[in-house]
C-alpha atoms as a PDB file:
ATOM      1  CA  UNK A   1       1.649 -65.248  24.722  1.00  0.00           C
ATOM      2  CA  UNK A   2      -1.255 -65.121  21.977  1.00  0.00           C
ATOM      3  CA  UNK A   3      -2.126 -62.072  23.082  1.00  0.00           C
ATOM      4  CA  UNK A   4       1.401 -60.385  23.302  1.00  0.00           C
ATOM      5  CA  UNK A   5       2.792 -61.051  20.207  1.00  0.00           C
ATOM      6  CA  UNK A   6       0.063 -59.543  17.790  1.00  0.00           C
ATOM      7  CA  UNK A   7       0.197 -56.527  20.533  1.00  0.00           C
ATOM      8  CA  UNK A   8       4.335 -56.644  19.737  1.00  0.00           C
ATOM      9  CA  UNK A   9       3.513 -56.227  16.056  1.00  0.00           C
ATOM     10  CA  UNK A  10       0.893 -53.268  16.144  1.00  0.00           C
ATOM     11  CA  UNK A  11       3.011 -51.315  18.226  1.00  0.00           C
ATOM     12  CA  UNK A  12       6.372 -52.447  15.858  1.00  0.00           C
ATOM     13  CA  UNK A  13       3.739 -51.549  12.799  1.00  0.00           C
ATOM     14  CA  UNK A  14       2.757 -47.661  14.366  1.00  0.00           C
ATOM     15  CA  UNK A  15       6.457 -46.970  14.950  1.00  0.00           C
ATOM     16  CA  UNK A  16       7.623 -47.626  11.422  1.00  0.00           C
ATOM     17  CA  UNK A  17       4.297 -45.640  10.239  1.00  0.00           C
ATOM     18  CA  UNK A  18       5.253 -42.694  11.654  1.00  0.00           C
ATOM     19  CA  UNK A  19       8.915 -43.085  11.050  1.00  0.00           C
ATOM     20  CA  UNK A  20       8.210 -42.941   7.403  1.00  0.00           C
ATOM     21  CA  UNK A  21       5.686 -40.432   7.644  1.00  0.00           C
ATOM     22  CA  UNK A  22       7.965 -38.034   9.121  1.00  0.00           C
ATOM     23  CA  UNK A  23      10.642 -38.701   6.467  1.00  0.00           C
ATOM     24  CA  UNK A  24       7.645 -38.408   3.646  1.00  0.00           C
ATOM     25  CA  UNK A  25       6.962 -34.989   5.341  1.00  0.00           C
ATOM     26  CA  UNK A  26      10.150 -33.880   6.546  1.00  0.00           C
ATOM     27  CA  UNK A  27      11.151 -31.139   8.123  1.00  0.00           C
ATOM     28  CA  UNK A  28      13.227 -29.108   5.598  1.00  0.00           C
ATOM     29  CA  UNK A  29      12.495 -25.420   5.134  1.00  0.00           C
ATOM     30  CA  UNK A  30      10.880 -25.940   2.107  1.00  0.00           C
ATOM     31  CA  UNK A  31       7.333 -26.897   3.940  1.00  0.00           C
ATOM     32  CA  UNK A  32       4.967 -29.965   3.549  1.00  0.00           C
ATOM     33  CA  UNK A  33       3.821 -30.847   0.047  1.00  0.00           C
ATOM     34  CA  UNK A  34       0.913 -28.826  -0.305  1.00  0.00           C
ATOM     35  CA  UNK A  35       1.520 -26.389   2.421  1.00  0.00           C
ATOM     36  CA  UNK A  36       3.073 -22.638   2.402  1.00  0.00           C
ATOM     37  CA  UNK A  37       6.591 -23.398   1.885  1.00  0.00           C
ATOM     38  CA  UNK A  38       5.725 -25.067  -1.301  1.00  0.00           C
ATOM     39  CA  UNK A  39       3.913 -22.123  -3.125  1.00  0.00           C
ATOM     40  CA  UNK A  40       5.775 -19.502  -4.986  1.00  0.00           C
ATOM     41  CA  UNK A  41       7.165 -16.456  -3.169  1.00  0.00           C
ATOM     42  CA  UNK A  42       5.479 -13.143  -3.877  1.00  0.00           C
ATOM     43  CA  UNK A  43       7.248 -10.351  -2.273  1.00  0.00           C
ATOM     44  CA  UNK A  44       5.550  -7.007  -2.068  1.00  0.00           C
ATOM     45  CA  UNK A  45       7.055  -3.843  -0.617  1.00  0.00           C
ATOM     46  CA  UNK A  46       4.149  -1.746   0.753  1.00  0.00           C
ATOM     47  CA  UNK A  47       1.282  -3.497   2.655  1.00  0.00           C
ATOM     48  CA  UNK A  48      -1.543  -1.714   0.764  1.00  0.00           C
ATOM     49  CA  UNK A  49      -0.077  -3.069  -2.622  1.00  0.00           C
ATOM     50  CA  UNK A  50       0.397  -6.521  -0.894  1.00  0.00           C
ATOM     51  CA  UNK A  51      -3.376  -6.245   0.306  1.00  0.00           C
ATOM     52  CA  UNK A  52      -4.334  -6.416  -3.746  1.00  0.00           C
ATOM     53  CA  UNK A  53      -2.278  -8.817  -4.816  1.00  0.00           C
ATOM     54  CA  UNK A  54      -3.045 -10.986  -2.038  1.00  0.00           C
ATOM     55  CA  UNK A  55      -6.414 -10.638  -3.793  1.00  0.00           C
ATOM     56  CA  UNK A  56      -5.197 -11.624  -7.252  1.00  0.00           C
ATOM     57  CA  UNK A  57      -2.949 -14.533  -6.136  1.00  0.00           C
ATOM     58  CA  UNK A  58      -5.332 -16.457  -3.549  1.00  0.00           C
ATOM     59  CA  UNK A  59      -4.622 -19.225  -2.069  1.00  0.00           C
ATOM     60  CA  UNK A  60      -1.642 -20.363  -4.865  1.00  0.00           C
ATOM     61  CA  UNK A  61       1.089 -17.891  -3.298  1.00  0.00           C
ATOM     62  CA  UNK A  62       2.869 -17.293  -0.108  1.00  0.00           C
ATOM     63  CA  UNK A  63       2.536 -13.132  -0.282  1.00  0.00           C
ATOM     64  CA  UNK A  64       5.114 -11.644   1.703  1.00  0.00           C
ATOM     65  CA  UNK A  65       5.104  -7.816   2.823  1.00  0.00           C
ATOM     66  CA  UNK A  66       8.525  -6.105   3.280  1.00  0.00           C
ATOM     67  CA  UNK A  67       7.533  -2.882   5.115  1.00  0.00           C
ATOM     68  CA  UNK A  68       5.442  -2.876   8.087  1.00  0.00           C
ATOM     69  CA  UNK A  69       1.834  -1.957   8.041  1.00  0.00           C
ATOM     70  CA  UNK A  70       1.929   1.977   9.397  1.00  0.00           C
ATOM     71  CA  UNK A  71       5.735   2.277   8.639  1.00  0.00           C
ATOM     72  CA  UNK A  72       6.277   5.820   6.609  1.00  0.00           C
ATOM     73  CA  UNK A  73       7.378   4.233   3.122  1.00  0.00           C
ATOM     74  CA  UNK A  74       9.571   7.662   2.708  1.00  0.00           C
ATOM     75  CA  UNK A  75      11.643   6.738   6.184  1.00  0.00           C
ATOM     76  CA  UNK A  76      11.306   3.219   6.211  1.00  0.00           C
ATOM     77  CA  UNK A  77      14.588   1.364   5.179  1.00  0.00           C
ATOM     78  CA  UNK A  78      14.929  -2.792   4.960  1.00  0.00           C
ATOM     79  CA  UNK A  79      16.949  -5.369   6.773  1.00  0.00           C
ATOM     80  CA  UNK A  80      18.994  -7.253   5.808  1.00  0.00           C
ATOM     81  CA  UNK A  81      16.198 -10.402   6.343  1.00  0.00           C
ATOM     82  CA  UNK A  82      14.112  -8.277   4.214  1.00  0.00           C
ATOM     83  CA  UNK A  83      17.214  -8.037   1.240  1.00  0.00           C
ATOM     84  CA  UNK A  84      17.571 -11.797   1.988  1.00  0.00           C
ATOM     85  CA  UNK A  85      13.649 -12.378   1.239  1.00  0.00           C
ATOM     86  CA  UNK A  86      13.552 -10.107  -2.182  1.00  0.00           C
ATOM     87  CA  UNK A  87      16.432 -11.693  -3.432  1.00  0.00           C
ATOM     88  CA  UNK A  88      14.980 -15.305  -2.673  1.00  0.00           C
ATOM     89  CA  UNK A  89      11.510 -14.388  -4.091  1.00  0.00           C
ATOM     90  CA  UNK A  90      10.129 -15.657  -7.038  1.00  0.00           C
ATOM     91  CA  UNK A  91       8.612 -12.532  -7.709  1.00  0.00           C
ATOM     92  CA  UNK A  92       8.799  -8.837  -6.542  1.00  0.00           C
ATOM     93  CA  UNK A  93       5.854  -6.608  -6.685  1.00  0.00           C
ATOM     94  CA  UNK A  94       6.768  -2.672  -5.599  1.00  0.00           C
ATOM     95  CA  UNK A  95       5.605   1.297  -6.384  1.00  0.00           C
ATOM     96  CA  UNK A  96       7.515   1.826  -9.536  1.00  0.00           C
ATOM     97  CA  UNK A  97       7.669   5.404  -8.653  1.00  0.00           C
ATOM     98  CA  UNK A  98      10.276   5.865  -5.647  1.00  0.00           C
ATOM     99  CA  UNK A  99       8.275   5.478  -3.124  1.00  0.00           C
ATOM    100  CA  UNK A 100      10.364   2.990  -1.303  1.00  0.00           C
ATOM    101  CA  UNK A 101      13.335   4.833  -1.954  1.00  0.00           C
ATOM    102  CA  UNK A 102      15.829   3.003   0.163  1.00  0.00           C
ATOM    103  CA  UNK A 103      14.979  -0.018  -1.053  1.00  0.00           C
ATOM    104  CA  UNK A 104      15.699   0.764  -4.660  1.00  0.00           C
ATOM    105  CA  UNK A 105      19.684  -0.290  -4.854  1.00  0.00           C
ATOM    106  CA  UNK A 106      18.208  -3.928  -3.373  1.00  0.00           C
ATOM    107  CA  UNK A 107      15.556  -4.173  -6.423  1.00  0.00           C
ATOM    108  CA  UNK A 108      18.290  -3.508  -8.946  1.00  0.00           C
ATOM    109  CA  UNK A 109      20.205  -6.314  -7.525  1.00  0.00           C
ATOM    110  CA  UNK A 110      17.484  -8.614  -7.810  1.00  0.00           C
ATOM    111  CA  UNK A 111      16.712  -7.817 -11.710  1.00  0.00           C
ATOM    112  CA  UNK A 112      20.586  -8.547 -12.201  1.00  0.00           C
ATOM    113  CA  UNK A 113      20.189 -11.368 -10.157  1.00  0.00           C
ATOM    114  CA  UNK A 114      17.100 -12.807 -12.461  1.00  0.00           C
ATOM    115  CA  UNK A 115      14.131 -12.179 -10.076  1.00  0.00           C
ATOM    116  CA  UNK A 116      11.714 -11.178 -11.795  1.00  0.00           C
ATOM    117  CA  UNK A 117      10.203  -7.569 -10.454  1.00  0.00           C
ATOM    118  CA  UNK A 118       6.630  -6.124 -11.726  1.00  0.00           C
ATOM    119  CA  UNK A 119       6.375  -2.225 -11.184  1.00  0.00           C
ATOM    120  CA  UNK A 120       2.945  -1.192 -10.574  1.00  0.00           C
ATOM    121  CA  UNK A 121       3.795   2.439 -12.091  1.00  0.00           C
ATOM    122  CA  UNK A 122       4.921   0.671 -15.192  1.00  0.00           C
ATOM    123  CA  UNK A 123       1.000  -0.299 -15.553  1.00  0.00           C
ATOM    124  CA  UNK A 124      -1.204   3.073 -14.818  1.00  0.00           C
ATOM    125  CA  UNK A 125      -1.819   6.496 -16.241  1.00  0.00           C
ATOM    126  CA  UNK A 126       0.588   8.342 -13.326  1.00  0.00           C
ATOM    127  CA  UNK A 127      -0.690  11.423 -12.294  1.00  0.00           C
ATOM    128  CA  UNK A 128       1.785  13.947 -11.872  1.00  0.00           C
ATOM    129  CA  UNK A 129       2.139  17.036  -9.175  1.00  0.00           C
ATOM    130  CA  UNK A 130       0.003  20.346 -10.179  1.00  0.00           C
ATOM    131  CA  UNK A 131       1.151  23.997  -9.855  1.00  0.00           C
ATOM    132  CA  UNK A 132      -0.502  25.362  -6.982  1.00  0.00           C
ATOM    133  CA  UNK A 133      -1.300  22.197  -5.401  1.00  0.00           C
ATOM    134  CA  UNK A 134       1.535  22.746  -2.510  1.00  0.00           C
ATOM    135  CA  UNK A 135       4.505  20.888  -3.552  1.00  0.00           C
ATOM    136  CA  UNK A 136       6.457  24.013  -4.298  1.00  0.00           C
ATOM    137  CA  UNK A 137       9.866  21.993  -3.365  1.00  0.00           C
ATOM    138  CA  UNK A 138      13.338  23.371  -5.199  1.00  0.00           C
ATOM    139  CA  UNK A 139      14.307  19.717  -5.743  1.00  0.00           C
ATOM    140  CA  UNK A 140      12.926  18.753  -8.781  1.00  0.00           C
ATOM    141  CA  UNK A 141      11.228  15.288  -7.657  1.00  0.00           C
ATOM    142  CA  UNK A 142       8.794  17.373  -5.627  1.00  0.00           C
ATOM    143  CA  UNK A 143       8.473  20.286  -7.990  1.00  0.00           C
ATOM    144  CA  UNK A 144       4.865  20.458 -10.229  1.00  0.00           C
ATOM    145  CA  UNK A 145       5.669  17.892 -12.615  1.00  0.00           C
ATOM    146  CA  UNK A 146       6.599  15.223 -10.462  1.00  0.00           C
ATOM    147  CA  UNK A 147       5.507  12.013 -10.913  1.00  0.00           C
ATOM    148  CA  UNK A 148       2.933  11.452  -8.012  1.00  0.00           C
ATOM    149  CA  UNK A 149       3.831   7.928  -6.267  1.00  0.00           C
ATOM    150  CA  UNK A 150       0.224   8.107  -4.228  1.00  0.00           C
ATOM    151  CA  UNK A 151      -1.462   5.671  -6.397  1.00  0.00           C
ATOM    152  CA  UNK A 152      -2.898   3.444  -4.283  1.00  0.00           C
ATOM    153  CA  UNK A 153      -5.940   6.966  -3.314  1.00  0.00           C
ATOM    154  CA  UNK A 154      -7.600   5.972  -6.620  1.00  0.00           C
ATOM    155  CA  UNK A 155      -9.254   2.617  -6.755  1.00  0.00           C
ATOM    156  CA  UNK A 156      -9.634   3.172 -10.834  1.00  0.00           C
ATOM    157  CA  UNK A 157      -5.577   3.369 -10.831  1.00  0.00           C
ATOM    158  CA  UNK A 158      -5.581   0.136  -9.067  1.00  0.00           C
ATOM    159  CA  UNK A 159      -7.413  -1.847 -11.427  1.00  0.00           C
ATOM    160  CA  UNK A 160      -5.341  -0.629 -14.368  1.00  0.00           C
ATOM    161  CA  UNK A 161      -2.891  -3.215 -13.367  1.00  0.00           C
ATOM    162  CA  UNK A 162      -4.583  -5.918 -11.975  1.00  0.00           C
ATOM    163  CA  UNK A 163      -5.160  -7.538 -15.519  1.00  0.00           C
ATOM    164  CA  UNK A 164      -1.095  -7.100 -16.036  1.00  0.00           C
ATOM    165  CA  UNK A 165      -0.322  -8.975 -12.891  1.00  0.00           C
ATOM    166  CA  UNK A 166      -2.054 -11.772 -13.479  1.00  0.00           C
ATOM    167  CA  UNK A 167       0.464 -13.241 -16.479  1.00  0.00           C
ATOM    168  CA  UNK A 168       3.504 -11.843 -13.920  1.00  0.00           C
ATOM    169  CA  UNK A 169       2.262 -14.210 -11.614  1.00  0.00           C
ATOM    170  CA  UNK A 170       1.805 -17.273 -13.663  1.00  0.00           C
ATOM    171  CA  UNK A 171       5.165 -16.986 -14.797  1.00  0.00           C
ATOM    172  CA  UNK A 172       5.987 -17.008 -11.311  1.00  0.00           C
ATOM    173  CA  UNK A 173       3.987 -20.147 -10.644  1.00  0.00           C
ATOM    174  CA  UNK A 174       0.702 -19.025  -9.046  1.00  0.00           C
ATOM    175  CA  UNK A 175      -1.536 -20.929 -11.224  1.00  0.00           C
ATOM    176  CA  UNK A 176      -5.255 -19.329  -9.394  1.00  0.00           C
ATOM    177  CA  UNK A 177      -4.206 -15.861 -10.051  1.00  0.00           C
ATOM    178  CA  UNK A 178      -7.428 -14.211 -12.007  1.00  0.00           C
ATOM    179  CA  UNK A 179      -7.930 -10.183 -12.183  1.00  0.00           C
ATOM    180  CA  UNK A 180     -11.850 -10.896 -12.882  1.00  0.00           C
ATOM    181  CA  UNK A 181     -13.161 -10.926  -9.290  1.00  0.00           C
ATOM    182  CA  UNK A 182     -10.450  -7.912  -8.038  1.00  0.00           C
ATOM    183  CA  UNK A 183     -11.062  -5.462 -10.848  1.00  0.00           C
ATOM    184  CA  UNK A 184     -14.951  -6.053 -10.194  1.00  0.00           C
ATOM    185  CA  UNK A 185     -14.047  -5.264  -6.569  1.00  0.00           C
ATOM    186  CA  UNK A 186     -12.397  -1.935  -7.437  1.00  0.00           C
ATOM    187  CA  UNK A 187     -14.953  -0.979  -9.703  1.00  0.00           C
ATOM    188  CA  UNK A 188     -17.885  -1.713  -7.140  1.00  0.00           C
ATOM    189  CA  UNK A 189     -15.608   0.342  -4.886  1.00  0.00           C
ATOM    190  CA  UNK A 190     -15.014   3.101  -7.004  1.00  0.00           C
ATOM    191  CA  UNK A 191     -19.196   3.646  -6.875  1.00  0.00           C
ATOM    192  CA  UNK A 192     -19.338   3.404  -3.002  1.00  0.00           C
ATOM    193  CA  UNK A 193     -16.850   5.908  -2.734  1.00  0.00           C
ATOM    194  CA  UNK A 194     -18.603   8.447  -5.457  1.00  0.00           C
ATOM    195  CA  UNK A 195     -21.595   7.777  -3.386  1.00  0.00           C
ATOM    196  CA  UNK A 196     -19.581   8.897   0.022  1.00  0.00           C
ATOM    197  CA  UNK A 197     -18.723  11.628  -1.666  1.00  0.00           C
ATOM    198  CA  UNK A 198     -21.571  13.082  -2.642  1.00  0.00           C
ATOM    199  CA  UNK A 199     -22.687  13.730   0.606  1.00  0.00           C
ATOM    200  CA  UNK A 200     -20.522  16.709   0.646  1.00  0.00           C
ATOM    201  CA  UNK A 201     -21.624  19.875  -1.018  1.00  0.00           C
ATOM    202  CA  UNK A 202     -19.246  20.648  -4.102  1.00  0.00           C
ATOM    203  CA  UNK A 203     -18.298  24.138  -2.444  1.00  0.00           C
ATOM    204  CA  UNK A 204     -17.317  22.097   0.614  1.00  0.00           C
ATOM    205  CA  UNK A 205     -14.998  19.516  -1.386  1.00  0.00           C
ATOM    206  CA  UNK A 206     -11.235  21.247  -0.582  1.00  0.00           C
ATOM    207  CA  UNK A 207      -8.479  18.924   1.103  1.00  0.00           C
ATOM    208  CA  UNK A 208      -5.315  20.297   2.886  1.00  0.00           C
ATOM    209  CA  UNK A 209      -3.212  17.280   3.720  1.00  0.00           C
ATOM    210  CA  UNK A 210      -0.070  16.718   5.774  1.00  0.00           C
ATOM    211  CA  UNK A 211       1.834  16.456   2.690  1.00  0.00           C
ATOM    212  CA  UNK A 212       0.852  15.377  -1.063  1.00  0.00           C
ATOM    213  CA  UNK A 213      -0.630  11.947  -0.719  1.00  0.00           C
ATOM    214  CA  UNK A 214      -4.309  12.971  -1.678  1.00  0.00           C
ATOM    215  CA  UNK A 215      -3.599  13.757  -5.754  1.00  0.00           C
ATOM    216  CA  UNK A 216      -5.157  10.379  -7.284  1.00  0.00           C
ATOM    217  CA  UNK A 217      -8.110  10.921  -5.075  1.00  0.00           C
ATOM    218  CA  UNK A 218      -8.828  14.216  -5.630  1.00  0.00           C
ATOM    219  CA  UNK A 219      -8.723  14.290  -9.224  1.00  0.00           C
ATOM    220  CA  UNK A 220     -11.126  10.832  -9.382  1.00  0.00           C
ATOM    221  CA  UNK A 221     -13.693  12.581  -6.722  1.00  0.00           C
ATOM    222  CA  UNK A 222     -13.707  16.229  -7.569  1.00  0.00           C
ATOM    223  CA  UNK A 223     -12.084  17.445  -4.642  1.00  0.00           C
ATOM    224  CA  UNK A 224      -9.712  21.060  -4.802  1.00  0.00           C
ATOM    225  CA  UNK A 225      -6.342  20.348  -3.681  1.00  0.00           C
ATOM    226  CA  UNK A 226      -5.281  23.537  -2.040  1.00  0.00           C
ATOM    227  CA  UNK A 227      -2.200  22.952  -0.270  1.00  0.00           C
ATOM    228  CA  UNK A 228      -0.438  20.982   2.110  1.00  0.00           C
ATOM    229  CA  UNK A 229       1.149  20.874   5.723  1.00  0.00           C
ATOM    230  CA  UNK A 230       4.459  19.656   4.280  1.00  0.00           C
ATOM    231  CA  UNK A 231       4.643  20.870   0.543  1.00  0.00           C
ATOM    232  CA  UNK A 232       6.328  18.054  -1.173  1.00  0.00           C
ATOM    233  CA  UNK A 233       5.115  14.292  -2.194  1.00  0.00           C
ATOM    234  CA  UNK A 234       7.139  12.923   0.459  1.00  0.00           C
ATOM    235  CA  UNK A 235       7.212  13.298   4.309  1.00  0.00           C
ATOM    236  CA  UNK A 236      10.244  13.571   4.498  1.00  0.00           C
ATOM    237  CA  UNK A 237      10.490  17.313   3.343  1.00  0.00           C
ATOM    238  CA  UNK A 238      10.021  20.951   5.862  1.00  0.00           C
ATOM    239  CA  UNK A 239       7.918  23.905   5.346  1.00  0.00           C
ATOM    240  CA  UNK A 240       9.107  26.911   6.344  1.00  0.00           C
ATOM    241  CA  UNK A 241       7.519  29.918   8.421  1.00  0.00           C
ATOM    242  CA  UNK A 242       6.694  31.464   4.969  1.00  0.00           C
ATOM    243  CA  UNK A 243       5.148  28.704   3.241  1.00  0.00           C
ATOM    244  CA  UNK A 244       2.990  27.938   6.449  1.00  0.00           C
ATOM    245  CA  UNK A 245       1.695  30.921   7.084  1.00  0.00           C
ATOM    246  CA  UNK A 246       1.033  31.443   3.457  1.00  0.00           C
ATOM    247  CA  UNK A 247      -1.106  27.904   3.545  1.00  0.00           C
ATOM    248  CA  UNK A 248      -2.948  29.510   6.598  1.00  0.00           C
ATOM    249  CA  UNK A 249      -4.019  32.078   4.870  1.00  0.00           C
ATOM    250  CA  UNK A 250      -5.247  30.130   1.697  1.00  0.00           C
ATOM    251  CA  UNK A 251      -7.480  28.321   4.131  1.00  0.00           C
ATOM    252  CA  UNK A 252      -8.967  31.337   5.590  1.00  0.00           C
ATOM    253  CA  UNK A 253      -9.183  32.337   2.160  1.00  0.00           C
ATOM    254  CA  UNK A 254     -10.856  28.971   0.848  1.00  0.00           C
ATOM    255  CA  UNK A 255     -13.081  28.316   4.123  1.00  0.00           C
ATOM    256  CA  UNK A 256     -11.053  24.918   4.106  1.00  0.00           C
ATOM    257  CA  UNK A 257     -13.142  23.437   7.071  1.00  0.00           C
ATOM    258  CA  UNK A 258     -11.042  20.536   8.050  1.00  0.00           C
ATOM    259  CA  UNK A 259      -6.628  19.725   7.758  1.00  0.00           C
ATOM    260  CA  UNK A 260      -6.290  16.131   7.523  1.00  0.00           C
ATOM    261  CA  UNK A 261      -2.527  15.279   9.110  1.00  0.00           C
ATOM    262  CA  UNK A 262      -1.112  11.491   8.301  1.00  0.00           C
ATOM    263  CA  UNK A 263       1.636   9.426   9.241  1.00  0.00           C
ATOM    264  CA  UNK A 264       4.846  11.796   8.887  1.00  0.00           C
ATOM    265  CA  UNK A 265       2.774  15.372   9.473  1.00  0.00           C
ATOM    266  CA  UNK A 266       4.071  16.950  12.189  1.00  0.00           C
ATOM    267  CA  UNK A 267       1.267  17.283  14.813  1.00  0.00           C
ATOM    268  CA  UNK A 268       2.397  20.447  16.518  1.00  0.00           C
ATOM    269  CA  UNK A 269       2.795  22.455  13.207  1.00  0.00           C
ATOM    270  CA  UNK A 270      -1.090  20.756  11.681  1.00  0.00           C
ATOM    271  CA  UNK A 271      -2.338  22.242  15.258  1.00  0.00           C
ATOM    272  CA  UNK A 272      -1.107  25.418  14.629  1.00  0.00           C
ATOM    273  CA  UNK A 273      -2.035  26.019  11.415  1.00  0.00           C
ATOM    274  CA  UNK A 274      -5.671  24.575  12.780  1.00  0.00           C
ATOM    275  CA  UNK A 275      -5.686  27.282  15.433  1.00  0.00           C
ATOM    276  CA  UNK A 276      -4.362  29.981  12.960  1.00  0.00           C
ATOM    277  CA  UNK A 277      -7.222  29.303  10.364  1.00  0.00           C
ATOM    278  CA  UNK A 278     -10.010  28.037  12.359  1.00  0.00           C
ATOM    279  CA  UNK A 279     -10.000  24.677  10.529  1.00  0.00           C
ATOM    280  CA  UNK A 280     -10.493  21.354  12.876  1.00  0.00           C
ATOM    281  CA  UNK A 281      -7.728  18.775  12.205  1.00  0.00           C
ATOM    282  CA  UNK A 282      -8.275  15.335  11.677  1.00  0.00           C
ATOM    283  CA  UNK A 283      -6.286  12.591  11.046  1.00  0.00           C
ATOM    284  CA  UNK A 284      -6.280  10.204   8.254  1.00  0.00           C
ATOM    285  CA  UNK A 285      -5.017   6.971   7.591  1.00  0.00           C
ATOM    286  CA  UNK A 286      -3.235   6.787   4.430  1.00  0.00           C
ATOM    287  CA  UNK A 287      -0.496   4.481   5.126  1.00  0.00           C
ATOM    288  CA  UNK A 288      -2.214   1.910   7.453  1.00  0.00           C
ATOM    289  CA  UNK A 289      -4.285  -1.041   6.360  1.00  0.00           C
ATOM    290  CA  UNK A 290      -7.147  -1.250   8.727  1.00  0.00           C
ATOM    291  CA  UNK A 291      -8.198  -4.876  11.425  1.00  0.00           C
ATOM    292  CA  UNK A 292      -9.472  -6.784   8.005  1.00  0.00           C
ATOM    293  CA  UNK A 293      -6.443  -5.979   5.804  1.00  0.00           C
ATOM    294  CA  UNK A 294      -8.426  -4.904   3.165  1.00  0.00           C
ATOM    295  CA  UNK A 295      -7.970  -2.437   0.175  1.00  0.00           C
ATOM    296  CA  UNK A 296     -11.635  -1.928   0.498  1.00  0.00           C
ATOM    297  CA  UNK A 297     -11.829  -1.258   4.021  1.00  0.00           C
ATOM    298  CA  UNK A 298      -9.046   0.985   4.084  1.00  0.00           C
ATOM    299  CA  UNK A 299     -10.056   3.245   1.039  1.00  0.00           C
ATOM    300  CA  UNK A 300     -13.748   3.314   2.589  1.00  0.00           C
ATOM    301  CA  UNK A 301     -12.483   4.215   6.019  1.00  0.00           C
ATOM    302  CA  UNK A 302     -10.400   7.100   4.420  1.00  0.00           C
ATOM    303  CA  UNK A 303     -13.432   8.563   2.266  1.00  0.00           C
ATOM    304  CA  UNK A 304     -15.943   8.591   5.666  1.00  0.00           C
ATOM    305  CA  UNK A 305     -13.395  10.268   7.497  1.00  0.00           C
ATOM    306  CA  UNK A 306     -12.652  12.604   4.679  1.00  0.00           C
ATOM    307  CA  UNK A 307     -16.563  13.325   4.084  1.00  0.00           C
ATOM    308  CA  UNK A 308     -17.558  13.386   7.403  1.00  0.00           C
ATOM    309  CA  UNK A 309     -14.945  16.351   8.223  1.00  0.00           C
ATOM    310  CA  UNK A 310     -16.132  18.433   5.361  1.00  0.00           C
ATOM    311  CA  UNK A 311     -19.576  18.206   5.159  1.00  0.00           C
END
């Protein structure tokens, strides 16, 4: 009996213990104190934007992509779980310049609903389309002129709002957002990639792309944009017979050694413009963060692949 009854208690003592423990933590949707569900929401459209501010933010946000990682932005369209998450976010991060064009009608929604939404556009010198770089389109968002969406290709763009989201985010909550360490990134990034580049001779430095995705970079790195596969800043657009085989001939012209397709080029018309000019075709990765989900990694992957076909 001595022994039974203080047994009787402990066990009486552990039950109530983790009774109220449960209760303390629950098991709401809102998360344990301290854990994900507690930090702010930070929605971002495209994963390569996400990748950054993931960077910014830290540890004090829950960052939330919208669009898959190597989903065409110019095709891709939401859910409705991914409406439901923008308008429940406590702040929305996107292009600013179109790029997720079906999404747009969803982000005006959330302004009018009082979510606040940062445009990274609204923060950089935008680069806009050149005559004679490809993007000969009749509708005017395509045209030379056009606002290039593409900003992510320059890591110098980047950084130009990194400072600005840092006060977006505090409003929004996330109290360890700091630009100091991500702009030092970019910069430090910006000279790896110069010294890529450099390995290819300046005669050598001439990009034909599957459509116009390559502006930003080009104009940082020195590179001659001479046309593209589809001529427009979206894949979403067609080239006709005339255009192509005027783009084949450019290359021959040029000595373009290398095409570089993407997501959205198609592969049969890159191959035959490739066989047509005598140019190899490689592929590039401009839409797809790479195994590490880095900015860094996926900008340095892009500039080997783009030196290492040209030189």
């Amino acid at each position: 009996m001595s022994h039974r009854r203080p047994l009787r208690t402990l066990l009486l003592f552990v039950t109530l213990s983790v009774a109220l423990g449960a209760t303390a933590c629950g098991g709401t949707s809102s998360g344990t104190a301290g854990g994900p569900g507690d930090r702010p929401q930070i929605v971002v459209t495209y994963p390569v934007l996400a990748a950054v501010v993931r960077q910014v933010a830290g540890d004090g946000a829950e960052v939330t992509t919208l669009m898959p990682n190597g989903a065409d932005p110019h095709e891709w369209s939401p859910s409705a779980k991914d409406v439901q998450k923008l308008l429940g976010a406590d702040l929305v991060v996107h292009n600013g310049l179109g790029l997720e064009n079906t999404l747009q009608k969803h982000l005006e929604k959330a302004r009018k609903d009082g979510v606040a939404v940062f445009a990274v556009a609204d923060h950089v010198t935008v680069r806009t389309v050149k005559a004679g770089e490809g993007a000969e389109a009749d509708d005017p968002d395509q045209a030379p002129g056009a606002k290039d969406p593409h900003l992510w290709m320059d890591p110098l763009t980047m950084k130009q709002w990194i400072g600005p989201l840092v006060p977006a985010l505090r409003t929004a909550g996330v109290t360890s957002a700091s630009a100091t360490a991500t702009e030092a990134d970019l910069q430090a990034l910006d000279r790896d990639i110069t010294t890529i580049v450099q390995t290819v001779p300046p005669a050598r430095r001439k990009l034909v792309t599957g459509h116009e995705s390559l502006g930003y970079f080009a104009e940082r790195y020195g590179f001659q944009l001479i046309g593209a596969v589809i001529p427009s800043i979206t894949s979403q657009a067609e080239a006709s017979a005339g255009r192509l085989a005027e783009l084949t001939k450019k290359i021959k012209e040029a000595g373009v050694p290398a095409v570089f397709t993407e997501l959205g080029t198609p592969t049969a018309t890159a191959e035959s413009i490739g066989r047509d000019s005598g140019a190899k075709v490689v592929e590039l990765s401009t839409h797809v963060l790479p195994a590490d989900g880095t900015y860094r990694t996926f900008m340095l992957d892009l500039t080997h692949a783009v030196a290492g076909a040209l030189t």
